[in-house]
Protein backbone atom coordinates (compact mmCIF):
# COMPACT_ATOMS: atom_id res chain seq x y z
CA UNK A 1 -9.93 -53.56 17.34
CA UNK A 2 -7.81 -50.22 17.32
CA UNK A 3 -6.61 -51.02 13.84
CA UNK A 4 -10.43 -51.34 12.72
CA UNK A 5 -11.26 -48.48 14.29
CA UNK A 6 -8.35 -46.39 12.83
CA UNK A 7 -9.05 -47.69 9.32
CA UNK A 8 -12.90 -46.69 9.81
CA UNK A 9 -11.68 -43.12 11.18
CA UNK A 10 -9.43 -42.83 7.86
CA UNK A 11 -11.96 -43.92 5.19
CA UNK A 12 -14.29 -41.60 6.67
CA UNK A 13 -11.89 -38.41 7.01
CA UNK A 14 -11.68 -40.04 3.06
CA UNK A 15 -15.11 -39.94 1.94
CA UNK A 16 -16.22 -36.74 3.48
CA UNK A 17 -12.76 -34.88 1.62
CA UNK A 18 -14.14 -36.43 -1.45
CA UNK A 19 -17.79 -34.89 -0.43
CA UNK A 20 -16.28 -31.64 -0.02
CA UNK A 21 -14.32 -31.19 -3.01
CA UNK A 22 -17.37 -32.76 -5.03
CA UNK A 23 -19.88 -29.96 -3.30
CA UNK A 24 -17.25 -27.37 -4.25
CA UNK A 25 -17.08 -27.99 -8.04
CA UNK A 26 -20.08 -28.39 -8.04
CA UNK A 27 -21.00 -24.84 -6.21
CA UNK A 28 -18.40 -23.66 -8.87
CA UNK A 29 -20.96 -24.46 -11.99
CA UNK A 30 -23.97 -22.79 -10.34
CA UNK A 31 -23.78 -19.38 -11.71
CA UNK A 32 -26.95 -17.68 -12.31
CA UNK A 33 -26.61 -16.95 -16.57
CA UNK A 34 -27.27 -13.79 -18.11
CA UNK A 35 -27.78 -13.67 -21.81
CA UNK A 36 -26.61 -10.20 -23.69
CA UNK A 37 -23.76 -8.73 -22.20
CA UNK A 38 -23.19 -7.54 -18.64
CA UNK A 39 -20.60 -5.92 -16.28
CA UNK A 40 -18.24 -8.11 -14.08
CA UNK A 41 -15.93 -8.21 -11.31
CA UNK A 42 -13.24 -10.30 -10.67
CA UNK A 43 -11.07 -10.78 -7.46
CA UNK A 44 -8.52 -13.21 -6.73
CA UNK A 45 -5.56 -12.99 -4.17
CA UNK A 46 -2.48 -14.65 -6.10
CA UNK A 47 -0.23 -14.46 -2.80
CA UNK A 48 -1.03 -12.75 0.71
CA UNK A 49 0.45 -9.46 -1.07
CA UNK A 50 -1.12 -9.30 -4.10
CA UNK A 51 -4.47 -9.48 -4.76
CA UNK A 52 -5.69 -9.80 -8.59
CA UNK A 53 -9.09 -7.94 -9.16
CA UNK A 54 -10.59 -6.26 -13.01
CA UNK A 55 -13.83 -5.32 -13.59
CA UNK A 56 -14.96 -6.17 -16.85
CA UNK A 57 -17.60 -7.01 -19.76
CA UNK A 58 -19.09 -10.84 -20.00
CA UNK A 59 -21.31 -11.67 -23.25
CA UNK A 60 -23.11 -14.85 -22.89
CA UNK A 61 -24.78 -15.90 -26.51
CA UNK A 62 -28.41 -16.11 -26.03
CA UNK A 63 -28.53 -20.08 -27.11
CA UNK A 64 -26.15 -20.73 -23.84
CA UNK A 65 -27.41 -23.47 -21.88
CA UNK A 66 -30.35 -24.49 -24.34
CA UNK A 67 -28.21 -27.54 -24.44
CA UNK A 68 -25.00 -28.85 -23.21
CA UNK A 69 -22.30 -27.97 -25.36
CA UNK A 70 -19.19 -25.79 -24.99
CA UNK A 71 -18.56 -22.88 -26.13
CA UNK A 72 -15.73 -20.50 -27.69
CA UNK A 73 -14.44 -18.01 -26.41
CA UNK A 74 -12.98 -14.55 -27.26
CA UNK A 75 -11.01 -12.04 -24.56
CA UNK A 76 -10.64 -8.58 -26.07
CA UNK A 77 -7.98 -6.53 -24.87
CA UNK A 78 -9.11 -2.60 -25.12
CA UNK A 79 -6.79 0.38 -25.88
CA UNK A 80 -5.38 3.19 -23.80
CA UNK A 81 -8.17 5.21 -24.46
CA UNK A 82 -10.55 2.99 -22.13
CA UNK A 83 -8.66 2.82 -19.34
CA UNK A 84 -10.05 3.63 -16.23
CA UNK A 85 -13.27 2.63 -13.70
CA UNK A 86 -16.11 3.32 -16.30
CA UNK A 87 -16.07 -0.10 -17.45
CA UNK A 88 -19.24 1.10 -20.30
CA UNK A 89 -15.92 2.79 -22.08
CA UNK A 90 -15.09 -0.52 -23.24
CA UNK A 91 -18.21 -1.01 -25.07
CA UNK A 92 -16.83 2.04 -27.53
CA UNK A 93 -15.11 -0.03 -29.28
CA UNK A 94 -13.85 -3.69 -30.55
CA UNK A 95 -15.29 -6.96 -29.46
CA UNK A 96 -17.44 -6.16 -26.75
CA UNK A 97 -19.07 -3.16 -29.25
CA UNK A 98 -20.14 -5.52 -32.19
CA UNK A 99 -21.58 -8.24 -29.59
CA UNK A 100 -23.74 -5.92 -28.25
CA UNK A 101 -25.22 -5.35 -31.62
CA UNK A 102 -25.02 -8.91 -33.25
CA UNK A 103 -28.09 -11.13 -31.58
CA UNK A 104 -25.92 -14.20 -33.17
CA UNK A 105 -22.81 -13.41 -32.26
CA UNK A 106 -21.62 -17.28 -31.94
CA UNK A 107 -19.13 -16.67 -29.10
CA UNK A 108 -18.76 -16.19 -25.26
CA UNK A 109 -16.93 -12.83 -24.82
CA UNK A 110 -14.41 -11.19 -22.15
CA UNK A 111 -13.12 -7.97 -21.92
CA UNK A 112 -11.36 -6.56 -18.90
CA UNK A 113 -10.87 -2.85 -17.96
CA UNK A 114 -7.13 -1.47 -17.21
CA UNK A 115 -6.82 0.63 -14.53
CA UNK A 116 -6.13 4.11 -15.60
CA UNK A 117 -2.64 4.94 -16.01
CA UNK A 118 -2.00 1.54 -15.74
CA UNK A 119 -0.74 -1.23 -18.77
CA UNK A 120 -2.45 -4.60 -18.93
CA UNK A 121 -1.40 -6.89 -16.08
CA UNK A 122 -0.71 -10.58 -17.45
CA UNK A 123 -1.04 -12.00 -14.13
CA UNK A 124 -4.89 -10.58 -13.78
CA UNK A 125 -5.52 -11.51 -17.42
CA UNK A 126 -4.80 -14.77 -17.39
CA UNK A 127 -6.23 -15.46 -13.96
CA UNK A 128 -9.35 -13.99 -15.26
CA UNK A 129 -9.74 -16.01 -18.36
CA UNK A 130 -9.09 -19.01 -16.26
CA UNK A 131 -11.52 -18.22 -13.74
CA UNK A 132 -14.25 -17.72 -16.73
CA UNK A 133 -13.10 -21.02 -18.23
CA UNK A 134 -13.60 -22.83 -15.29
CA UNK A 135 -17.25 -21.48 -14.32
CA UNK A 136 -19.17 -21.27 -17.34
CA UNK A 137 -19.54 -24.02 -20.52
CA UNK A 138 -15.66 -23.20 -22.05
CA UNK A 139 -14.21 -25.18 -24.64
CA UNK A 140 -10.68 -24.65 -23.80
CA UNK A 141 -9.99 -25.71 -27.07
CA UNK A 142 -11.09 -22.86 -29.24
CA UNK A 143 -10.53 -20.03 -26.87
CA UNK A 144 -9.17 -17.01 -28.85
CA UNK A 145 -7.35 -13.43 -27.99
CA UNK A 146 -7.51 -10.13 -29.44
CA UNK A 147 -7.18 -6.45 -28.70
CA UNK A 148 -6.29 -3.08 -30.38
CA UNK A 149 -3.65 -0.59 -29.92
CA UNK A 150 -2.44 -1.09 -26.25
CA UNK A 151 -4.49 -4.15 -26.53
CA UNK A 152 -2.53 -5.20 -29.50
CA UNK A 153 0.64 -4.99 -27.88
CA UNK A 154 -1.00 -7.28 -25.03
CA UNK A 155 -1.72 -9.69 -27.19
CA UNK A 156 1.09 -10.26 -28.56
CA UNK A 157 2.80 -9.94 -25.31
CA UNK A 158 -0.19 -12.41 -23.06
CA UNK A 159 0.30 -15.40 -26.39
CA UNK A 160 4.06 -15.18 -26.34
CA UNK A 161 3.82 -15.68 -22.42
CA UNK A 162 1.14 -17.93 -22.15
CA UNK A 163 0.80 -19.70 -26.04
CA UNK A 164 -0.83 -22.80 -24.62
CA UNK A 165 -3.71 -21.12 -23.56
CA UNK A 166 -4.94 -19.90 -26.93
CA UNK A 167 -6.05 -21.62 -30.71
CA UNK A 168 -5.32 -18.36 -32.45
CA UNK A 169 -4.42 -14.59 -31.78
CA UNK A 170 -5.48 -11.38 -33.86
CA UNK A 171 -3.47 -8.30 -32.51
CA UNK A 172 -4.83 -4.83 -34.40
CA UNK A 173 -2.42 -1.74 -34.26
CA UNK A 174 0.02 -3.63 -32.05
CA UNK A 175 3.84 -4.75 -31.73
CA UNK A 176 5.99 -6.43 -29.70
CA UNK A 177 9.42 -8.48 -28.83
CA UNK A 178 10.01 -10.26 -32.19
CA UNK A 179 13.12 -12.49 -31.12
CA UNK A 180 10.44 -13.49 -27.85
CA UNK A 181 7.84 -14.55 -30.13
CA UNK A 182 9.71 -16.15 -32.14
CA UNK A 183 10.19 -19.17 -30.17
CA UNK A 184 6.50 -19.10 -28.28
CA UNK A 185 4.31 -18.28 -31.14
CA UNK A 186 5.86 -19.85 -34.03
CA UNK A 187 2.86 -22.74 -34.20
CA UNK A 188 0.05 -20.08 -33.06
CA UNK A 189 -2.29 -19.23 -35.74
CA UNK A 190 -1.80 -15.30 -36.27
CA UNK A 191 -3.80 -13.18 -38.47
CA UNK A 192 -2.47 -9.22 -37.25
CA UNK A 193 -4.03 -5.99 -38.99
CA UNK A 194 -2.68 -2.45 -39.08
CA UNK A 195 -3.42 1.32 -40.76
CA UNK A 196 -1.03 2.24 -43.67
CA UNK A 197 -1.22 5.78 -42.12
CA UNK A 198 -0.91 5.03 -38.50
CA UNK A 199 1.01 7.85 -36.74
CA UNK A 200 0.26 6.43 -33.09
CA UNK A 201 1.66 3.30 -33.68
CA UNK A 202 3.79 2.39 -36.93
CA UNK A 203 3.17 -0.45 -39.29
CA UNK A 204 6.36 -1.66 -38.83
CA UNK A 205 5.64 -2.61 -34.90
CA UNK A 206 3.15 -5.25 -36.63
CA UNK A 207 5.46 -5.81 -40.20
CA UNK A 208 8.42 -6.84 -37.55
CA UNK A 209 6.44 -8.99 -35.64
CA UNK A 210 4.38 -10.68 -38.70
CA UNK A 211 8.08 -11.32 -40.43
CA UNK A 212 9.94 -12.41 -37.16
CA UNK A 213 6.59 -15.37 -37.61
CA UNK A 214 7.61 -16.16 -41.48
CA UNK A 215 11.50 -16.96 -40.09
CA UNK A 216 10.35 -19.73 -37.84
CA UNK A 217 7.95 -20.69 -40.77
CA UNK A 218 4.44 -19.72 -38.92
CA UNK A 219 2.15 -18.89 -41.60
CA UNK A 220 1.47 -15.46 -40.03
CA UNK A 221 -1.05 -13.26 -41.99
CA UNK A 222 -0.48 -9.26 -41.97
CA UNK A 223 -3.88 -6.87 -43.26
CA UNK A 224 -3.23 -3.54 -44.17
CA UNK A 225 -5.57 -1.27 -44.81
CA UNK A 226 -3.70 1.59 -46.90
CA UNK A 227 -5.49 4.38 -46.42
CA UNK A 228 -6.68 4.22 -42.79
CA UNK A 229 -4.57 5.99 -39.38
CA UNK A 230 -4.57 4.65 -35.72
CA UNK A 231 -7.58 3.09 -36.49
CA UNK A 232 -7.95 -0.44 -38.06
CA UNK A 233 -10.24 -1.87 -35.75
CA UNK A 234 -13.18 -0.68 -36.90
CA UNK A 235 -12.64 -2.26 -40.25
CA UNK A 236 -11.05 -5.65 -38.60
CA UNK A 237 -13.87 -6.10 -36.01
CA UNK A 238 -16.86 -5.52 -38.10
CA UNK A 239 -15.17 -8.30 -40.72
CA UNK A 240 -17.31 -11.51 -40.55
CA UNK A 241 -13.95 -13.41 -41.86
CA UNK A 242 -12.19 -12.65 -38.90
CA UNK A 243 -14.68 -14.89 -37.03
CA UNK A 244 -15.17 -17.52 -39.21
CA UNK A 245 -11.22 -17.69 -39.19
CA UNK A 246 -11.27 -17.75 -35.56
CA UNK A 247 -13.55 -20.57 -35.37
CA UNK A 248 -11.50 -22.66 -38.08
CA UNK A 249 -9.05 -23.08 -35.39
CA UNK A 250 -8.99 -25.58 -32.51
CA UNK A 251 -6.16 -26.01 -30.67
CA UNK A 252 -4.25 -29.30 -30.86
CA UNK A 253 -3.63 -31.38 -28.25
CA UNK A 254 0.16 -33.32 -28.09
């Protein structure tokens, strides 16, 4: 009788474990959807002294969740220039600028704010972009990363750390640790664009990386556009090809 009674007790310590984690995940797909794009927060402690926490842009396409399907995704990395706590200075520019004006633009969008005085935080990025992956209709196949300036230099910097988590990477105005790269990146899809006549950041920062890429025989593509400064990204970010090249990659699965 006790060993009925102790298998009864287990099975149910079991089934309501299984009830719990089930009423969790699925808690964890009720968020109420905004279409158009709206300000964030995100908070997460990592350990008891650290706790992770951006505010920070979300565009949901107006077709999400007219059907089931999942969806790409893009996480824009701003420059220096938008650091700070008004998170509508990362609207001036970049990704989170031309979704706000496209009614079609055919991707879920991300874009965190960096503290002022502060450089982007790969712990909190990532976190974030796993945290937005896991709550709303993600493919985490085709989930891409760009950023200008100081965000190009974090995207070159979040891939080489993290390459499994993205199908392709466009850095604008950036640079980076070549001989780093070089072993994390050399399969990553890489299309990098820079100003001829950029006195903020030199072409070279992006030449060095894009040719470090060619050694390990990564196909890498370098855009420059010779007569513009500091900035490229208003060229590279209203360029329908970078989108469609984007979506032309999925990442493979070993």
């Amino acid at each position: 009788m006790a060993r009925i009674l102790l298998a009864v007790c287990i099975a149910m310590v079991m089934l309501a474990g299984c009830d719990r984690r089930e009423a969790i995940a699925e808690q964890g797909k009720k968020v109420e959807i905004t279409h158009g794009q709206t300000s964030q927060h995100f908070a997460k402690k990592l350990v008891v002294t650290k706790e992770l926490a951006a505010d920070y842009l979300l565009y949901i396409p107006n077709d999400y969740g007219k059907q089931e399907e999942k969806w790409p995704l893009i996480m824009f990395l701003h420059g220096s220039g938008e650091r700070g706590t008004d998170i509508n200075r990362v609207k001036l520019y970049g990704i989170p600028k031309v979704a706000a004006s496209k009614e079609d633009f055919p991707f879920v969008a991300v874009s965190p704010q960096c503290p002022k005085g502060q450089w982007w935080d790969e712990d909190v990025v990532i976190n974030l972009l796993d945290d937005i992956i896991q709550t709303y209709d993600i493919d985490p196949d085709r989930v891409y990363l760009t950023g200008l300036s100081m965000g190009g230099f974090g995207t070159w910097k979040l891939a080489t750390k993290y390459p499994d988590k993205f199908a392709a990477i466009a850095p604008v105005c950036g640079g980076g640790e070549p001989f780093e790269a070089m072993t994390s990146l050399r399969k990553m899809p890489i299309w990098a664009f820079h100003g001829g006549k950029d006195n903020i950041v030199p072409l070279r920062r992006s030449q060095e990386m894009v040719d470090a890429m060619k050694k390990v025989g990564n196909n890498a593509r370098l855009t420059v556009y010779p007569k513009a400064g500091h900035d490229s990204w208003t060229a590279t970010y209203n360029n329908d090809e970078l989108y469609k090249w984007f979506l032309s990659h999925k990442k493979t699965r070993q």
